[in-house]
N, C-alpha and C. Protein backbone atom coordinates (compact mmCIF):
# COMPACT_ATOMS: atom_id res chain seq x y z
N UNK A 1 95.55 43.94 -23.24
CA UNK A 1 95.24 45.16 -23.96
C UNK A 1 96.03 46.35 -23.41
N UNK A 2 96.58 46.55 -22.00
CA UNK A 2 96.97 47.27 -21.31
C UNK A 2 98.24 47.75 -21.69
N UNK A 3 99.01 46.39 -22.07
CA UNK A 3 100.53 46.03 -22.40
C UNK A 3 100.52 46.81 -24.00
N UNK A 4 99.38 46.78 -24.97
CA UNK A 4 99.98 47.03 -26.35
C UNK A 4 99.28 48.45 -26.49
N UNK A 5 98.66 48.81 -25.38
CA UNK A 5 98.86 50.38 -25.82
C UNK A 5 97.21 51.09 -25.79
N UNK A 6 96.11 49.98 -25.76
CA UNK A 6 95.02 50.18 -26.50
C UNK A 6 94.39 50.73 -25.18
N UNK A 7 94.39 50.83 -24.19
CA UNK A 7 93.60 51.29 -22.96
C UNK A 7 93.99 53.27 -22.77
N UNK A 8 93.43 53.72 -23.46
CA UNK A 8 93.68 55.19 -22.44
C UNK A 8 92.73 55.54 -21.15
N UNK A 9 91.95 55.00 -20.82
CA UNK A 9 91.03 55.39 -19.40
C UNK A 9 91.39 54.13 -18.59
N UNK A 10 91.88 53.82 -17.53
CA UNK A 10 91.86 52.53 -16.49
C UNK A 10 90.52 52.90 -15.23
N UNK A 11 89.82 52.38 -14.76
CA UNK A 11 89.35 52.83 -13.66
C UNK A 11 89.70 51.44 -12.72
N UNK A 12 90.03 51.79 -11.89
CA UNK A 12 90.71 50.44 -10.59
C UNK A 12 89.95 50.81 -9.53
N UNK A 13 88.64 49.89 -8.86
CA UNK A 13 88.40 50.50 -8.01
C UNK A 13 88.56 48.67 -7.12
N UNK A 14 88.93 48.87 -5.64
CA UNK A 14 88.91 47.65 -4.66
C UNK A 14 88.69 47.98 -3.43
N UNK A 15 89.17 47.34 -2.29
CA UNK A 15 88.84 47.86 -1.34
C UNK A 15 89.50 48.54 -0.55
N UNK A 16 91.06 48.61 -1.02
CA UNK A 16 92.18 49.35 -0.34
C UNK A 16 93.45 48.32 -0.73
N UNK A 17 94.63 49.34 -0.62
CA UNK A 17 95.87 48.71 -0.67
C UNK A 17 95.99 47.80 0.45
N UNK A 18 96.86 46.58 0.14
CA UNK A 18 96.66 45.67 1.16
C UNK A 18 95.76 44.60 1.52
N UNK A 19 94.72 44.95 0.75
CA UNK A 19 93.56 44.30 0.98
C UNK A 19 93.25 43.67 -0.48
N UNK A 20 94.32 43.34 -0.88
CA UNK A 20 94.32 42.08 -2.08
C UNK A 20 93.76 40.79 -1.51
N UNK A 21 92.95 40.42 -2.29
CA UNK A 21 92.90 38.41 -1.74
C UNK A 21 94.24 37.80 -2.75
N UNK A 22 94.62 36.67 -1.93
CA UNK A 22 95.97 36.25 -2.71
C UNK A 22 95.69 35.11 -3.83
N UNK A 23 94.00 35.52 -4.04
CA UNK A 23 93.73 34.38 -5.10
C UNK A 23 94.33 35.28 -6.44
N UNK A 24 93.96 36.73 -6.58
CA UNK A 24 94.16 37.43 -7.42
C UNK A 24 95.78 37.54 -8.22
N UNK A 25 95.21 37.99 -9.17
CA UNK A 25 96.59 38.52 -10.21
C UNK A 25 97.54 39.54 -9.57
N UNK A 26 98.51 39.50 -9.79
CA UNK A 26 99.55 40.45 -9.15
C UNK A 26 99.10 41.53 -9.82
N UNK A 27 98.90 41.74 -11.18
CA UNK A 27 98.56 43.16 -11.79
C UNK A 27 97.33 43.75 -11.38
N UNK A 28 96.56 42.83 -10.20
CA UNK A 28 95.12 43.77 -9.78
C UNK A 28 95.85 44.26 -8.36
N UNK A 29 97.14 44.12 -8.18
CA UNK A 29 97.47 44.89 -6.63
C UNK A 29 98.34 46.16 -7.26
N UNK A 30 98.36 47.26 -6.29
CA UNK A 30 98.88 48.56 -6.62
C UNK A 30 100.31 48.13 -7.31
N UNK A 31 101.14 47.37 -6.83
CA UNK A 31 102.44 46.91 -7.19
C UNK A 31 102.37 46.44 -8.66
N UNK A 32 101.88 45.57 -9.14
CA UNK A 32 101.46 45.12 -10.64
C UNK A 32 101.13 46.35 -11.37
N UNK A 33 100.00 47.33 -10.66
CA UNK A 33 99.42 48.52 -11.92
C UNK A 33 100.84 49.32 -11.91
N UNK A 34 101.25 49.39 -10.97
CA UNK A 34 102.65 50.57 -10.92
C UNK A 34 103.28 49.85 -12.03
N UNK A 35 104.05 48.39 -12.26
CA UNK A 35 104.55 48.29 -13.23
C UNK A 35 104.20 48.31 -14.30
N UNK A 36 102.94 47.73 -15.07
CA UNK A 36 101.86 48.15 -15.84
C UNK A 36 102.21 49.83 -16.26
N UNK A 37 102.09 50.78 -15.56
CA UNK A 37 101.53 52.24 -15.97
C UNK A 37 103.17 52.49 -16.36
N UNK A 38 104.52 51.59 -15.78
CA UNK A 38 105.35 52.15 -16.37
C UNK A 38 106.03 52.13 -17.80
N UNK A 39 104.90 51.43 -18.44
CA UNK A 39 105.18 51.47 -20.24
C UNK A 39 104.68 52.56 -20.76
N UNK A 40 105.37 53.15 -21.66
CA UNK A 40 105.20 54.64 -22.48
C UNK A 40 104.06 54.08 -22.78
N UNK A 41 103.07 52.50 -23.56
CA UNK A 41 102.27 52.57 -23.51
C UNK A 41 100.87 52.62 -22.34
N UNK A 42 101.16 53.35 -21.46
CA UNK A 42 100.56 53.64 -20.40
C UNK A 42 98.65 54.12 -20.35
N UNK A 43 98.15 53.94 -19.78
CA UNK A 43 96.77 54.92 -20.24
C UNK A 43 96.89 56.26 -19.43
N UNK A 44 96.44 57.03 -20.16
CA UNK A 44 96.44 58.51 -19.93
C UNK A 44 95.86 59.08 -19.01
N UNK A 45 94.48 58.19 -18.46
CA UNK A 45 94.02 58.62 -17.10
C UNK A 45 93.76 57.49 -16.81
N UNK A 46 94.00 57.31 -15.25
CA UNK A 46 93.34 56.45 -14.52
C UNK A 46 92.89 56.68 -13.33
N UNK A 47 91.47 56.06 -13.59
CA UNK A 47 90.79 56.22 -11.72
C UNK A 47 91.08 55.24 -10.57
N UNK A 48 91.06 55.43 -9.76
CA UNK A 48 91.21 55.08 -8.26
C UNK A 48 90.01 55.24 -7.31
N UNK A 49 89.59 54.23 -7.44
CA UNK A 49 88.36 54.62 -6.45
C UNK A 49 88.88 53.16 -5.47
N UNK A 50 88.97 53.46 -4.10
CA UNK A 50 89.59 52.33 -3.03
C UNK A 50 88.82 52.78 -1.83
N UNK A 51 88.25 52.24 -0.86
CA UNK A 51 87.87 52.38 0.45
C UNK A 51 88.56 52.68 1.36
N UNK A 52 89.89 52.39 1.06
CA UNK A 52 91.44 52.76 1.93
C UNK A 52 92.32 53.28 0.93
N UNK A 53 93.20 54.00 1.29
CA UNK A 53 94.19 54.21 0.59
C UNK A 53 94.41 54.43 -0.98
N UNK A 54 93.15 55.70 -1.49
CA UNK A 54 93.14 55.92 -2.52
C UNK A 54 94.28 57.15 -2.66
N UNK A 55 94.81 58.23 -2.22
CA UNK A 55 95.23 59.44 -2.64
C UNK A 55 96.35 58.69 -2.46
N UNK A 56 97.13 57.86 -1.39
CA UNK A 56 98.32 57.01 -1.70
C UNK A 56 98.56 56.22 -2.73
N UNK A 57 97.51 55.34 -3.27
CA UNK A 57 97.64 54.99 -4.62
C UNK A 57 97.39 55.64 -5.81
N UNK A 58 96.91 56.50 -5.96
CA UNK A 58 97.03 57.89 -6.76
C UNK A 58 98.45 58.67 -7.05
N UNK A 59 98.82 59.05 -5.75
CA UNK A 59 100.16 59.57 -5.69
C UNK A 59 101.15 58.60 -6.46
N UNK A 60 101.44 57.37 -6.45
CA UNK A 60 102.00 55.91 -6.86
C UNK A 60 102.28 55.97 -7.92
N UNK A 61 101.24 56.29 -7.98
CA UNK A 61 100.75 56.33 -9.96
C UNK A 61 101.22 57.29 -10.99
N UNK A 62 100.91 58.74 -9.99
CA UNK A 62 101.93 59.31 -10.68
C UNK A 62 103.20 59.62 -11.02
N UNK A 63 103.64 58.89 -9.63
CA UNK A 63 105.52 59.21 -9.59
C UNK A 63 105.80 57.98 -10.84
N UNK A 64 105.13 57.21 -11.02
CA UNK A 64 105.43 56.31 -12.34
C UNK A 64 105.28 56.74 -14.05
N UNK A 65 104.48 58.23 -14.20
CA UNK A 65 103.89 58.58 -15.11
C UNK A 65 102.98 58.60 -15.61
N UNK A 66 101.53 58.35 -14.87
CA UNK A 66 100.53 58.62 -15.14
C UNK A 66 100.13 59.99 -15.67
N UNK A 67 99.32 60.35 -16.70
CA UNK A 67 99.29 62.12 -16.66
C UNK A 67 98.20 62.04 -15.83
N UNK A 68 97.18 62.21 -15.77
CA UNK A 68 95.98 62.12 -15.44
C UNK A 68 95.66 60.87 -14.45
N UNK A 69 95.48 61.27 -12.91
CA UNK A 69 94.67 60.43 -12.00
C UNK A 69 93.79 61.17 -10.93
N UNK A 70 92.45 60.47 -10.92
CA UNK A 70 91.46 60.86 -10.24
C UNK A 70 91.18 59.93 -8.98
N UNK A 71 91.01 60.47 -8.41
CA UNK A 71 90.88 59.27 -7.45
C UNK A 71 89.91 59.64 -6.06
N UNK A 72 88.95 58.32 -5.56
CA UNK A 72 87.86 58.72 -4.47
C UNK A 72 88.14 57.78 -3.62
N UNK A 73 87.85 58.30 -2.68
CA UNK A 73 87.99 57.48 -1.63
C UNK A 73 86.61 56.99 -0.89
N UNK A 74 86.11 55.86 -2.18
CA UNK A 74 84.85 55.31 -1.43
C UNK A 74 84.53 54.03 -1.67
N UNK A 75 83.43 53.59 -1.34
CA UNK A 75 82.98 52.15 -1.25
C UNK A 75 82.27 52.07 -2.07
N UNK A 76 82.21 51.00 -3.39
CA UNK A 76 80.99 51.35 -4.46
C UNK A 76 80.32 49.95 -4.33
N UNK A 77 80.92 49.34 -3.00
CA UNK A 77 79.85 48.10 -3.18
C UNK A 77 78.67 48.82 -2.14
N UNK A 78 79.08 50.28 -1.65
CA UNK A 78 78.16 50.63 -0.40
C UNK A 78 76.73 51.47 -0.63
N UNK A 79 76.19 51.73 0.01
CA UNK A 79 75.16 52.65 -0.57
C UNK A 79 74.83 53.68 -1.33
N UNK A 80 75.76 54.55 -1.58
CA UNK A 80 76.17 55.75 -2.51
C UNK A 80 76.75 55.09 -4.06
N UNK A 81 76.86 53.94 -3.58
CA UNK A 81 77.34 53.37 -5.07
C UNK A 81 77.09 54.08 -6.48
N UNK A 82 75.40 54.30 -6.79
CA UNK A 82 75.02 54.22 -7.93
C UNK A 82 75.34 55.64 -8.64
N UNK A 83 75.22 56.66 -7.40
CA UNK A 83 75.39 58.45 -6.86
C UNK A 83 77.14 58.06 -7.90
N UNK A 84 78.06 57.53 -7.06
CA UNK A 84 79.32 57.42 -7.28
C UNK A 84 79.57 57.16 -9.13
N UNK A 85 78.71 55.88 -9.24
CA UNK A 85 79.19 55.61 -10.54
C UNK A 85 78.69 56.78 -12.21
N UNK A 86 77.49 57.22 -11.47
CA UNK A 86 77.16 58.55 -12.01
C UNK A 86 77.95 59.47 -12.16
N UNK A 87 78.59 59.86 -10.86
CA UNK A 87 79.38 60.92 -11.35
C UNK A 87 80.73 60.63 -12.07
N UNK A 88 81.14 59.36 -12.05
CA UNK A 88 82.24 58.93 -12.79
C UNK A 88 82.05 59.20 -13.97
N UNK A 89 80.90 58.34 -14.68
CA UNK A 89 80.85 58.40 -15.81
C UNK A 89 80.63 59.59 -16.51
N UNK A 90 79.93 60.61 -15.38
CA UNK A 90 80.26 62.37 -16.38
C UNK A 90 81.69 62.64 -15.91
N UNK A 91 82.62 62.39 -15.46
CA UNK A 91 83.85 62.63 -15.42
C UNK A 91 84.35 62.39 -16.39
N UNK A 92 84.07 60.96 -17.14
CA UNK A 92 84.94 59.86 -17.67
C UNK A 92 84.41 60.58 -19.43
N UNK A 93 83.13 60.76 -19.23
CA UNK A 93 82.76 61.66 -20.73
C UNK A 93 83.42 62.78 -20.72
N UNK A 94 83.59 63.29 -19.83
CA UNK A 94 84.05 65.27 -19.93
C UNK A 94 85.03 64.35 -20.67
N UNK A 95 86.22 64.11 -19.90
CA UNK A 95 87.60 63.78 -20.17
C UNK A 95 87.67 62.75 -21.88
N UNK A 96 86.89 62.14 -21.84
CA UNK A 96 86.63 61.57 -23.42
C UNK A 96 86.69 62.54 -24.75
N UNK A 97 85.37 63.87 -24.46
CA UNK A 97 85.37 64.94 -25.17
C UNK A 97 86.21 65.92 -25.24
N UNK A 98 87.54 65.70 -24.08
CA UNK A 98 88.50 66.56 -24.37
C UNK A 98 88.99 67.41 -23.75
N UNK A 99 87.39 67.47 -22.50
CA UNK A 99 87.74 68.76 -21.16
C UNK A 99 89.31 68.21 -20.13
N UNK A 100 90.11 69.19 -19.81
CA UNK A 100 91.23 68.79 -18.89
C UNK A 100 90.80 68.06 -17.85
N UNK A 101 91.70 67.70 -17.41
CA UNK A 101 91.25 67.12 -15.79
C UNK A 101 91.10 67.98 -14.67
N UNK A 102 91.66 69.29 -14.94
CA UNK A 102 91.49 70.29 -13.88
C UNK A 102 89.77 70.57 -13.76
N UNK A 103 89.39 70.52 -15.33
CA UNK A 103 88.11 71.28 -15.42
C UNK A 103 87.40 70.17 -15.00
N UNK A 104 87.23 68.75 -14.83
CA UNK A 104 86.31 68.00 -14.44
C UNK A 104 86.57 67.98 -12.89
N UNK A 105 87.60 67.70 -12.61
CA UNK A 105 87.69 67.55 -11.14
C UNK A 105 86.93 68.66 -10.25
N UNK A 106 87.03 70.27 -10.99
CA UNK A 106 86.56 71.45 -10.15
C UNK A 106 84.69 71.12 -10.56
N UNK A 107 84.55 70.42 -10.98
CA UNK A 107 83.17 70.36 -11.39
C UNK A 107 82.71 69.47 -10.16
């Protein structure tokens, strides 16, 4: 779905760069989404939520053309999880209805 255009929100959250298991798909490691995000059909925002090395994979993302990336640097298998996925999802609505990303992020 990624490839023909139909995804505008990605949210990627794992446990850090590097910390791929090598059972996985190349397109679930930062290296795969980088090539992924570099099709004009790209999605327009994507989140980053990683336990390690989220604002580095953020940054990644955009030197490839991402417009829009948000990104946390936390653990959502950890206790704050549910706190976390809450506030995503009013992020993920602002940005649905149209608010910038400046205006959700300062929120």
């Amino acid at each position: 779905m990624l490839k023909q255009g139909c995804i505008h929100c990605l949210v990627w959250c794992a446990n850090g760069i590097g910390w791929e298991s090598g059972h996985l798909p190349a397109s679930l490691s930062i290296e795969g989404l980088e090539d992924l995000c570099k099709s004009p059909l790209r999605p327009r925002v994507v989140v980053v939520c990683l336990k390690h090395g989220a604002e580095t994979a953020a940054g990644r993302l955009q030197r490839v053309g991402v417009q829009s990336v948000i990104w946390l640097a936390a653990d959502l298998l950890g206790s704050t999880s549910d706190l976390l996925l809450k506030v995503l999802l009013q992020a993920l609505t602002a940005l649905h209805r149209g608010a910038r990303p400046i205006e959700v992020t300062a929120e």
